[in-house]
Protein backbone atom coordinates (compact mmCIF):
# COMPACT_ATOMS: atom_id res chain seq x y z
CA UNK A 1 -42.28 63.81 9.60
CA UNK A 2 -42.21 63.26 13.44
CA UNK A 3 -44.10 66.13 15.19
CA UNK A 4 -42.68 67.79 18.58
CA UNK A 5 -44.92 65.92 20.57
CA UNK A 6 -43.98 62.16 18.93
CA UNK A 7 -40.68 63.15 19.01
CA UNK A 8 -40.36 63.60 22.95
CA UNK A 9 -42.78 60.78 23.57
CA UNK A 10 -40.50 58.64 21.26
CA UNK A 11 -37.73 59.69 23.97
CA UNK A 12 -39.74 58.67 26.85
CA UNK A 13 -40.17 55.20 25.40
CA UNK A 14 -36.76 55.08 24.87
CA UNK A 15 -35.99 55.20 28.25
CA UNK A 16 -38.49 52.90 29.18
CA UNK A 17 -36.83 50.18 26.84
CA UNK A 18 -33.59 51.47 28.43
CA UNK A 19 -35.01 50.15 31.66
CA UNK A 20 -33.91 53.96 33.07
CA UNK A 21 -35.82 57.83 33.08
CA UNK A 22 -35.14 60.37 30.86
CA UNK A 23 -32.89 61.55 32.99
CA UNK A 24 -31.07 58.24 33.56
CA UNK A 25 -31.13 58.03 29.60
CA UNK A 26 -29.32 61.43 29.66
CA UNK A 27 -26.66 59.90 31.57
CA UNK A 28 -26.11 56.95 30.30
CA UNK A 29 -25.57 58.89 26.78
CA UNK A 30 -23.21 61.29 28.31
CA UNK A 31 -25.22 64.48 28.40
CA UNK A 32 -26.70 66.95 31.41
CA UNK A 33 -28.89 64.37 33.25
CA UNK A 34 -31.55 67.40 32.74
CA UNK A 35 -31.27 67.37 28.99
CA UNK A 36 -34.63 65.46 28.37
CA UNK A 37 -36.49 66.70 31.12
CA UNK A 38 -40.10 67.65 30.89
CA UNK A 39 -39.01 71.48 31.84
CA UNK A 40 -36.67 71.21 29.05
CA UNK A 41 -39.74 70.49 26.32
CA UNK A 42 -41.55 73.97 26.53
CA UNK A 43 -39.84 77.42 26.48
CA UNK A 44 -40.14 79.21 30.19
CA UNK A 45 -40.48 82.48 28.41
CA UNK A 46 -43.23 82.07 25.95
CA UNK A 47 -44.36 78.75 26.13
CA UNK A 48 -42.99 78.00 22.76
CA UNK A 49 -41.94 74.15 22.00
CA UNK A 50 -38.72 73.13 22.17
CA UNK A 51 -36.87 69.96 20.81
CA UNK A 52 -33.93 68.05 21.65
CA UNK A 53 -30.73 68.44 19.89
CA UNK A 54 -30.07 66.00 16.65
CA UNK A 55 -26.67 65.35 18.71
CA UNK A 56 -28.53 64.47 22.24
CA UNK A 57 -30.61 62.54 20.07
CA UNK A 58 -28.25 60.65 18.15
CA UNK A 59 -26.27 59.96 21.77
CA UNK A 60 -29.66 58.62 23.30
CA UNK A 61 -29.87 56.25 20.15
CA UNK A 62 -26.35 55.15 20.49
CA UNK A 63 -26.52 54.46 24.33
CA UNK A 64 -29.93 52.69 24.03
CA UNK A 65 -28.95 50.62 21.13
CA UNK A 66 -31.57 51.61 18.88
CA UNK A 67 -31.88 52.76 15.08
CA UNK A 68 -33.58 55.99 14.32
CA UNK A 69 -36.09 53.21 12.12
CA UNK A 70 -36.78 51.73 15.67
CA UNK A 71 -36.85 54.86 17.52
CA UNK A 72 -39.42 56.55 14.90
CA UNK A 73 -41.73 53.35 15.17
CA UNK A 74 -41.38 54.32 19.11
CA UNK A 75 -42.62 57.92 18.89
CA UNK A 76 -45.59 57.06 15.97
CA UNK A 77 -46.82 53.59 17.42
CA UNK A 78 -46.24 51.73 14.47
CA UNK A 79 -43.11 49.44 15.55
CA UNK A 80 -43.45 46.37 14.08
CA UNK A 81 -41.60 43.53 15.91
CA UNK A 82 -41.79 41.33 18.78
CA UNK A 83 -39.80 40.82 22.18
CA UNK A 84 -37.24 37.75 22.15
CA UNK A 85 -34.49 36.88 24.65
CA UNK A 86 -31.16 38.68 24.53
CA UNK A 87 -28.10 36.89 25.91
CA UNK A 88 -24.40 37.93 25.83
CA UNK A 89 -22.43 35.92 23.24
CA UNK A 90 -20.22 35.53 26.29
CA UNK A 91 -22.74 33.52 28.32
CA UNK A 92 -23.59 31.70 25.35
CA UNK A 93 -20.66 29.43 25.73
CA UNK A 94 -21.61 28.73 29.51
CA UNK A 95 -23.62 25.13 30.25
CA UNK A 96 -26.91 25.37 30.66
CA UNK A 97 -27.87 27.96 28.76
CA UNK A 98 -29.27 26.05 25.58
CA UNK A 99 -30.41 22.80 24.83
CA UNK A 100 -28.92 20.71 22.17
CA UNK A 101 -30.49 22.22 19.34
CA UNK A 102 -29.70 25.47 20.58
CA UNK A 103 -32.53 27.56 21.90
CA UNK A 104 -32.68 29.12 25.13
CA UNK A 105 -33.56 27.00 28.41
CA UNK A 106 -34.97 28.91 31.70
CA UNK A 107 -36.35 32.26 32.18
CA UNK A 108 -35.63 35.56 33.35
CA UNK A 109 -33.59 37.17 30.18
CA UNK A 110 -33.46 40.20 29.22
CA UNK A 111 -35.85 41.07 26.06
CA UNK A 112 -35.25 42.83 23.38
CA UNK A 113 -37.77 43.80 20.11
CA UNK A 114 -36.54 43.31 16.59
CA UNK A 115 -39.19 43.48 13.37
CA UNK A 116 -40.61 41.66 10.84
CA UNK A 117 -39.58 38.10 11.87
CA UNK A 118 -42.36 35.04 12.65
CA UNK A 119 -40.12 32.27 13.68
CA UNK A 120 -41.16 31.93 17.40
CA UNK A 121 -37.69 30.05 18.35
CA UNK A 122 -35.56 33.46 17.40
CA UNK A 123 -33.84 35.15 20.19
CA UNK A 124 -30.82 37.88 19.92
CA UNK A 125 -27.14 37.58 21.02
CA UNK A 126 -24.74 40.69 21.83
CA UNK A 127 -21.74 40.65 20.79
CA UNK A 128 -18.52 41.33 22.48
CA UNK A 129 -14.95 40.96 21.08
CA UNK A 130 -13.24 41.69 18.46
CA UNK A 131 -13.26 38.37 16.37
CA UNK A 132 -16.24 39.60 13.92
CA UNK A 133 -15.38 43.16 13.47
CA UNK A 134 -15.93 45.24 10.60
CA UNK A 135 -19.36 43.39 10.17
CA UNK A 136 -20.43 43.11 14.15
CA UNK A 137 -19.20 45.22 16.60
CA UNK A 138 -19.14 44.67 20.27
CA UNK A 139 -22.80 45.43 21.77
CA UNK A 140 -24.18 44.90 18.26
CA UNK A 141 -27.35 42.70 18.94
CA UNK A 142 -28.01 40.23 15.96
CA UNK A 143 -31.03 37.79 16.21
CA UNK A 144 -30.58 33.89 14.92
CA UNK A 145 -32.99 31.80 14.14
CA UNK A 146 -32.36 28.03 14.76
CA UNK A 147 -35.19 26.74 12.72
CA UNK A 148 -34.07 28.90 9.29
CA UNK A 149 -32.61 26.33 7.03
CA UNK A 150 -28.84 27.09 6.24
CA UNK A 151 -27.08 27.48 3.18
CA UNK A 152 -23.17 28.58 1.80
CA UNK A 153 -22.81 32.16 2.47
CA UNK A 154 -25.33 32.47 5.46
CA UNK A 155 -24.41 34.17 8.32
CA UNK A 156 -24.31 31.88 11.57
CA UNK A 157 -23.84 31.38 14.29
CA UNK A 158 -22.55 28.10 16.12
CA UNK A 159 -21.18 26.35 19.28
CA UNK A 160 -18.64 23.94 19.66
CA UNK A 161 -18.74 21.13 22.16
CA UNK A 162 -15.68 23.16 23.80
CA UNK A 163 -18.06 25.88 24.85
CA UNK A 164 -16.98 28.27 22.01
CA UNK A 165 -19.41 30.35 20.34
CA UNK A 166 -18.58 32.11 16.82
CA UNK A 167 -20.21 33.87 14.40
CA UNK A 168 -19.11 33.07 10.80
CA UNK A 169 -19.85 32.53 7.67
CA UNK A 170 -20.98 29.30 6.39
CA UNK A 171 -18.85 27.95 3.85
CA UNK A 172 -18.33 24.41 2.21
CA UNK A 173 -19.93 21.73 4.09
CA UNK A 174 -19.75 17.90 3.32
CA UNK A 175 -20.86 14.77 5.53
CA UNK A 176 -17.70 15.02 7.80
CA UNK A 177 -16.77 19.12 8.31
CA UNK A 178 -17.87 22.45 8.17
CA UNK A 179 -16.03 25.28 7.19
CA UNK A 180 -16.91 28.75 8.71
CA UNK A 181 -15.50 31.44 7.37
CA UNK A 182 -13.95 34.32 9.42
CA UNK A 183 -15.72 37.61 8.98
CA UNK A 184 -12.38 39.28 10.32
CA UNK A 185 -8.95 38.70 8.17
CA UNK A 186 -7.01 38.86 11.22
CA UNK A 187 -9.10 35.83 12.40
CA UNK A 188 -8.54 32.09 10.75
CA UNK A 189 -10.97 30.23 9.01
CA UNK A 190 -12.13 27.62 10.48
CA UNK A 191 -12.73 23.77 9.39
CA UNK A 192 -14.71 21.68 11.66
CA UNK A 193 -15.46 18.11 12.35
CA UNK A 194 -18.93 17.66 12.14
CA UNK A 195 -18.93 16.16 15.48
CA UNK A 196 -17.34 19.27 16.99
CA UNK A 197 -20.45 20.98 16.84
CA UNK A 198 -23.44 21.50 19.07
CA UNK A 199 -25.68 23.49 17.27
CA UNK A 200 -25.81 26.16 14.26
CA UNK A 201 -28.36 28.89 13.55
CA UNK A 202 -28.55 31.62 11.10
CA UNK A 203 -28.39 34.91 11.66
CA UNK A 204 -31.63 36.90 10.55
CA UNK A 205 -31.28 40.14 11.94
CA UNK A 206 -28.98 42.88 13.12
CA UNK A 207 -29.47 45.76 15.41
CA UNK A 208 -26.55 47.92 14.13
């Protein structure tokens, strides 16, 4: 059980990982700016503690991206996880941002932590659109691994020579095409010459 004072230290870190205050946090989750404010913690009248709403909570977690899992490893030190790049799916498709067997090139990304993975080559894509919906959502975060060896039925991720990035699921491969499977009905299946593709990776993780 998370005691008042890991509780509002939890919210501070959020923040933090949020890049913003706890006011800015407040904000960006659509509540009084002054909702997590130190003042707010301790009752004026008799000093008594006080703690934030499960709804201000839940809206904090929801703009900040976070599971309550993450956010409780926050407040009690014992997150377990390491910091990898994040890039939008969007970028993704953009030269230059990978080399041909598809991790990330340059500096400067954002970071995000995700847990219990030791593959140093990982790194975590957001999503946006539509095309993987009821399983992603856009601004889901999912981490892929490029080094995890694939198999029928895995998750993946993959970019064609066109620039196109998908995530799928892997279905029958031979020596000349892959098929990846649309994780959307409304969306085709798709069967690819082998060729066609630049790189694929498996998705490990989720941040949902």
């Amino acid at each position: 059980m998370l005691t008042h004072a890991q509780v509002w230290r939890g919210i501070d870190r959020l923040a933090q990982r949020a890049g913003t205050t706890p006011s800015g946090l407040a904000r960006q989750a659509g509540l009084d700016p002054t909702t997590f404010n130190p003042s707010k913690r301790v009752a004026s009248s008799d000093s008594k503690p006080r703690w934030p709403s499960t709804e201000s909570l839940a809206k904090a977690l929801e703009a900040a991206k976070v599971s309550f899992a993450e956010f409780a490893g926050l407040a009690t030190d014992t997150i377990a996880g390491r910091s990898v790049p994040l890039i939008g799916l969007a970028q993704a498709g953009n030269q230059g941002f990978f080399d041909d067997a598809g991790f990330p090139v340059g500096s400067g990304w954002e970071e995000v932590i995700f847990p219990g993975l030791d593959d140093e080559a990982c790194y975590a894509l957001e999503i946006s659109g539509e095309s993987m919906l009821p399983v992603y959502r856009p601004g889901d975060r999912i981490v892929v691994a490029p080094h995890a060896q694939l198999r029928r039925g895995d998750r993946v991720v993959a970019k064609l020579r066109s620039g196109e990035v998908m995530a799928k699921e892997l279905g029958r491969t031979t020596a000349r095409t892959v098929e990846l499977v649309s994780l959307n009905a409304e969306y085709e299946t798709r069967v690819l010459d082998v060729s066609d593709l630049v790189w694929m990776a498996r998705i490990v993780w989720a941040s949902q």
